[in-house]
Each structure stands twice: as structure tokens, then as C-alpha cells.
N, C-alpha and C. Protein backbone atom coordinates (compact mmCIF):
# COMPACT_ATOMS: atom_id res chain seq x y z
N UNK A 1 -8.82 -21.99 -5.75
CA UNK A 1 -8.01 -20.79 -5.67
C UNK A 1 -8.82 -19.68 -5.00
N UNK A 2 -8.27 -18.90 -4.08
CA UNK A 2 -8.71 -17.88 -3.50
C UNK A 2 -8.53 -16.49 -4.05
N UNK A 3 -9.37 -15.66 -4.55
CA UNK A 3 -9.17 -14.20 -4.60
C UNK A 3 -8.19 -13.43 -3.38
N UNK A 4 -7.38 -12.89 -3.54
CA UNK A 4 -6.95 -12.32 -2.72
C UNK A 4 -6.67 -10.59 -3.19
N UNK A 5 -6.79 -9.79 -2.11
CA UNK A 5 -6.43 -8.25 -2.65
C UNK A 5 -5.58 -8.04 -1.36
N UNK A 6 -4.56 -7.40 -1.80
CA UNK A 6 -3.15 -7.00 -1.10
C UNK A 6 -3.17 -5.42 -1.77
N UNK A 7 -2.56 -5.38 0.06
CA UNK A 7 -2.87 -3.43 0.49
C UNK A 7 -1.41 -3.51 1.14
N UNK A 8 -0.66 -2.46 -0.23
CA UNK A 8 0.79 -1.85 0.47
C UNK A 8 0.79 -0.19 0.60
N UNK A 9 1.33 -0.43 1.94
CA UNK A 9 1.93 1.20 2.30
C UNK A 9 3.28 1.30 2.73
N UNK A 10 3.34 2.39 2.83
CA UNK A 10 4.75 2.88 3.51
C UNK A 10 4.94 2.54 4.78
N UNK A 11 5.79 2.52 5.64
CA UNK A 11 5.50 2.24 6.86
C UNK A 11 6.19 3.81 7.58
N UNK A 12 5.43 3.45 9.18
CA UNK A 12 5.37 4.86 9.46
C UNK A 12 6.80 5.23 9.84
N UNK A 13 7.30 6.39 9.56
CA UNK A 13 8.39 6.87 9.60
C UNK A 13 8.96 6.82 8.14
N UNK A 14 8.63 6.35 7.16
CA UNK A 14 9.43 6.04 6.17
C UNK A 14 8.95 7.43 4.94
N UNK A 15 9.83 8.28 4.72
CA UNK A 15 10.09 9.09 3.67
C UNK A 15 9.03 8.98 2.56
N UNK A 16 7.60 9.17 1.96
CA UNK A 16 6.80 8.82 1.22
C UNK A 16 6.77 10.57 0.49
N UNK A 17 7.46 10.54 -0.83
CA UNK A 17 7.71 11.61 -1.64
C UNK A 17 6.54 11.98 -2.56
N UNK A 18 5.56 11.08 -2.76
CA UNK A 18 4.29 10.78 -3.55
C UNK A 18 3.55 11.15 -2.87
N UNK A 19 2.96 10.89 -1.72
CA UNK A 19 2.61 11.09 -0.59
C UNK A 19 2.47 12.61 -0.39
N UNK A 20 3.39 12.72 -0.28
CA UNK A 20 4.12 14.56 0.12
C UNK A 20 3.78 15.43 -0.99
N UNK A 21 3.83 15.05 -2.14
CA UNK A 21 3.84 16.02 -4.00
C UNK A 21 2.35 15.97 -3.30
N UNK A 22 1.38 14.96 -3.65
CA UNK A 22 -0.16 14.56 -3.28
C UNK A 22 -0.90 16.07 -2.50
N UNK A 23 -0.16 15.73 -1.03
CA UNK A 23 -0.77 16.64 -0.39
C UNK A 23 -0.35 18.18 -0.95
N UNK A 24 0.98 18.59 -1.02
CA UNK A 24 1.07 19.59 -1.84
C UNK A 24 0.18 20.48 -2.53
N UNK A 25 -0.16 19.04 -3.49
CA UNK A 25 -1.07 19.62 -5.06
C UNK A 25 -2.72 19.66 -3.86
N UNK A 26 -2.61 18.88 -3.72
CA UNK A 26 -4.20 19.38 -2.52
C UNK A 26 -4.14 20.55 -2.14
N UNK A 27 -3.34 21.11 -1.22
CA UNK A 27 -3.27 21.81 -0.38
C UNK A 27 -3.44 23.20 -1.54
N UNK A 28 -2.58 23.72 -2.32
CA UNK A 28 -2.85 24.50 -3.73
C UNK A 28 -4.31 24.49 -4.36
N UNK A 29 -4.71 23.16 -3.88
CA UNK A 29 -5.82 23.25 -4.75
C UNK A 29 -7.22 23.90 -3.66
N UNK A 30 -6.76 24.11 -2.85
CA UNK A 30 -7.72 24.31 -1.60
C UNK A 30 -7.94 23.93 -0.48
N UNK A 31 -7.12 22.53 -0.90
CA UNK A 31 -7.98 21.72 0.36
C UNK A 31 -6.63 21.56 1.70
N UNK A 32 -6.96 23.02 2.67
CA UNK A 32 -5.77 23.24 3.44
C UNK A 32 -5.73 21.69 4.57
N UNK A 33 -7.04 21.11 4.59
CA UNK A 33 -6.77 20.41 5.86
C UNK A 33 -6.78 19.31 5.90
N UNK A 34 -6.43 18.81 4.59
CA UNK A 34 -5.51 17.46 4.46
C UNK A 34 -3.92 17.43 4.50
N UNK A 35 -3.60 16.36 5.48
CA UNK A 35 -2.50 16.17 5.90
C UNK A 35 -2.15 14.68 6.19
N UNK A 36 -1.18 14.36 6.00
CA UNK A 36 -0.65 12.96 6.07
C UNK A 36 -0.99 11.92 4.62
N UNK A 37 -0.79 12.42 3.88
CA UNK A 37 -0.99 11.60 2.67
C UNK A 37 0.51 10.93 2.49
N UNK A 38 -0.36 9.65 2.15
CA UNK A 38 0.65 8.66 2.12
C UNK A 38 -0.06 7.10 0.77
N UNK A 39 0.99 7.35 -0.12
CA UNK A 39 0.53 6.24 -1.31
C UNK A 39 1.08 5.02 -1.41
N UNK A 40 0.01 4.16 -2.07
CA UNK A 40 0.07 2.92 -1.42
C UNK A 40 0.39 1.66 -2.82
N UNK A 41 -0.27 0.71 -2.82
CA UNK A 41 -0.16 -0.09 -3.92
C UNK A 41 -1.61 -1.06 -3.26
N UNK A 42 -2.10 -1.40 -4.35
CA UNK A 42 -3.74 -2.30 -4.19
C UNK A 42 -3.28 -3.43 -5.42
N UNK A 43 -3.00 -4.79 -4.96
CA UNK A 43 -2.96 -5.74 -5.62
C UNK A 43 -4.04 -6.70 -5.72
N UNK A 44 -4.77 -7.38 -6.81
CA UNK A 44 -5.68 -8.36 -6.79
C UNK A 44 -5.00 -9.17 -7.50
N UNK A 45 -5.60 -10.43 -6.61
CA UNK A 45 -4.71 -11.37 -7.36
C UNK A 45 -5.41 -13.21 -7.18
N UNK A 46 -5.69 -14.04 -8.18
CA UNK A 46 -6.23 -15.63 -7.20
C UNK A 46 -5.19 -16.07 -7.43
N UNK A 47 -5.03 -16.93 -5.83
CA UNK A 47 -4.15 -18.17 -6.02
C UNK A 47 -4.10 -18.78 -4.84
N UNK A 48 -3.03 -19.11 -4.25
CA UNK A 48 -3.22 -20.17 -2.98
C UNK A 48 -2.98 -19.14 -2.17
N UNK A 49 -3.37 -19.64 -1.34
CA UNK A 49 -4.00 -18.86 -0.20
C UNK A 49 -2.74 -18.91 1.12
N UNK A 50 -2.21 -20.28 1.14
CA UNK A 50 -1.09 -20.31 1.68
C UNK A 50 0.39 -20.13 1.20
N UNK A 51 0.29 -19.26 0.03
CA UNK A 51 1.33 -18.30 -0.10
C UNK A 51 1.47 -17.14 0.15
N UNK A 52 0.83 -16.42 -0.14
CA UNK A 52 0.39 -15.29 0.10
C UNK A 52 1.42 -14.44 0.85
N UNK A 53 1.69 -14.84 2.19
CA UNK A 53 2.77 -14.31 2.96
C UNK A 53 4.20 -13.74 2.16
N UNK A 54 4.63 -15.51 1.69
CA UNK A 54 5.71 -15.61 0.74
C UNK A 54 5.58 -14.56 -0.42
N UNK A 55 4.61 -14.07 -1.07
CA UNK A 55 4.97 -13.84 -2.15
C UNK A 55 4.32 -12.00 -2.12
N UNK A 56 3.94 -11.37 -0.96
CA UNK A 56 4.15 -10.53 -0.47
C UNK A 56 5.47 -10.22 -0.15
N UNK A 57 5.97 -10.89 0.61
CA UNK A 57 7.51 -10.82 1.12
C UNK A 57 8.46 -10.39 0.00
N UNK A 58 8.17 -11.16 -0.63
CA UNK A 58 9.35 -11.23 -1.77
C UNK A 58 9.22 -10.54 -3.14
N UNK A 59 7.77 -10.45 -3.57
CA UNK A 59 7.85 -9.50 -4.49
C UNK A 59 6.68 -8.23 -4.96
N UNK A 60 5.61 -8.53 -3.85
CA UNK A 60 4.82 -7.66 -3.81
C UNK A 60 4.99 -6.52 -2.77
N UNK A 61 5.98 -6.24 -1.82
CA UNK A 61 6.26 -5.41 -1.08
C UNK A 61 7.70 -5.29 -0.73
N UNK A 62 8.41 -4.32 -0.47
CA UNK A 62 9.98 -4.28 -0.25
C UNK A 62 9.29 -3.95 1.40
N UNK A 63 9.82 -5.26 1.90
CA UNK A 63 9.30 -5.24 3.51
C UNK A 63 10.31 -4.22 4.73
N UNK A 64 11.51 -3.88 3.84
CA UNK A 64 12.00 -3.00 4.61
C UNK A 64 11.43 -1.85 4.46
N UNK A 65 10.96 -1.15 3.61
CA UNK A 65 10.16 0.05 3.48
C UNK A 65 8.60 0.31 3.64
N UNK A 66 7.93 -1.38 3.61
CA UNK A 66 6.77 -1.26 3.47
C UNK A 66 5.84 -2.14 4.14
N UNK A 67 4.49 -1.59 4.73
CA UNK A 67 3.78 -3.11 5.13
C UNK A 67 2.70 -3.39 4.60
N UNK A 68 2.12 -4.33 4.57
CA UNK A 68 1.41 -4.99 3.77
C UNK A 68 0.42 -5.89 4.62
N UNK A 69 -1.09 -5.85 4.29
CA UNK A 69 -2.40 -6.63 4.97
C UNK A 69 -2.94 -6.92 3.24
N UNK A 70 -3.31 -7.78 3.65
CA UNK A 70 -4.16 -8.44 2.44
C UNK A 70 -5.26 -9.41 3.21
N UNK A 71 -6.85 -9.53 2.29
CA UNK A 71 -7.83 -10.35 2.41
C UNK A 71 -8.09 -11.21 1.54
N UNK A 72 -8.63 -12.10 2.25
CA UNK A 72 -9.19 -13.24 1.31
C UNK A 72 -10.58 -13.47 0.96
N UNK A 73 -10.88 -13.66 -0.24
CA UNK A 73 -12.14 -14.27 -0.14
C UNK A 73 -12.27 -15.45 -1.46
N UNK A 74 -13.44 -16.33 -1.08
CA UNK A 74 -13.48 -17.14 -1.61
C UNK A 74 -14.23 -17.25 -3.07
């Protein structure tokens, strides 16, 4: 079985409201020159290695809203 860690974001153009509150509360807090915040999801996970795709697809990312890279290691 392979370790794998899966990295979801928004994809670009897509409405990210978390994202947006984020920078907000930054920006209040001082920090004027952050911009583009955008939140994500960090999955770890072992298993086969040739699923991975599949099971991104289907339940670790809503692929219409989101994309998704993940690594492997052994």
C-alpha cells in the first residue's frame, strides 16, 4: 500500500467564500498585502495507488468545483 496525500482547491474562477472571510480577517488584522486567499482540503491517506484517480473523483473532490494533485510515496 502506498501513502498517498491529496491536495484540494477551488478551481480558478470558482466563488471561494472561506477564502474571501480569510483574507478579510487578515487584512483587519494588518496584513494589507495579502490577497488571493483561497482554502483548500489536505487528505492523507494508504492504499492502492491505482485508485487514487477514482476515488478523488468521486468522493474526495466535487470535480466540478474543484481540482485536485495528490503524491505518492512509498
Amino acid at each position: 500500500m502506498a501513502k498517498i496525500k491529496v491536495y484540494v482547491t477551488p478551481k480558478h474562477g470558482v466563488l471561494d467564500p472561506q477564502g474571501k472571510t480569510v483574507e478579510a480577517a487578515l487584512h483587519t488584522m494588518g496584513y494589507k498585502n495579502v490577497s488571493n486567499v483561497h482554502i483548500g482540503k489536505y487528505i492523507e491517506l494508504e492504499g492502492p495507488e491505482n485508485k487514487i484517480d477514482e476515488m478523488c473523483k468521486k468522493i474526495l473532490s466535487n470535480p466540478i468545483i474543484e481540482d485536485y494533485r495528490y503524491e505518492v510515496t512509498e
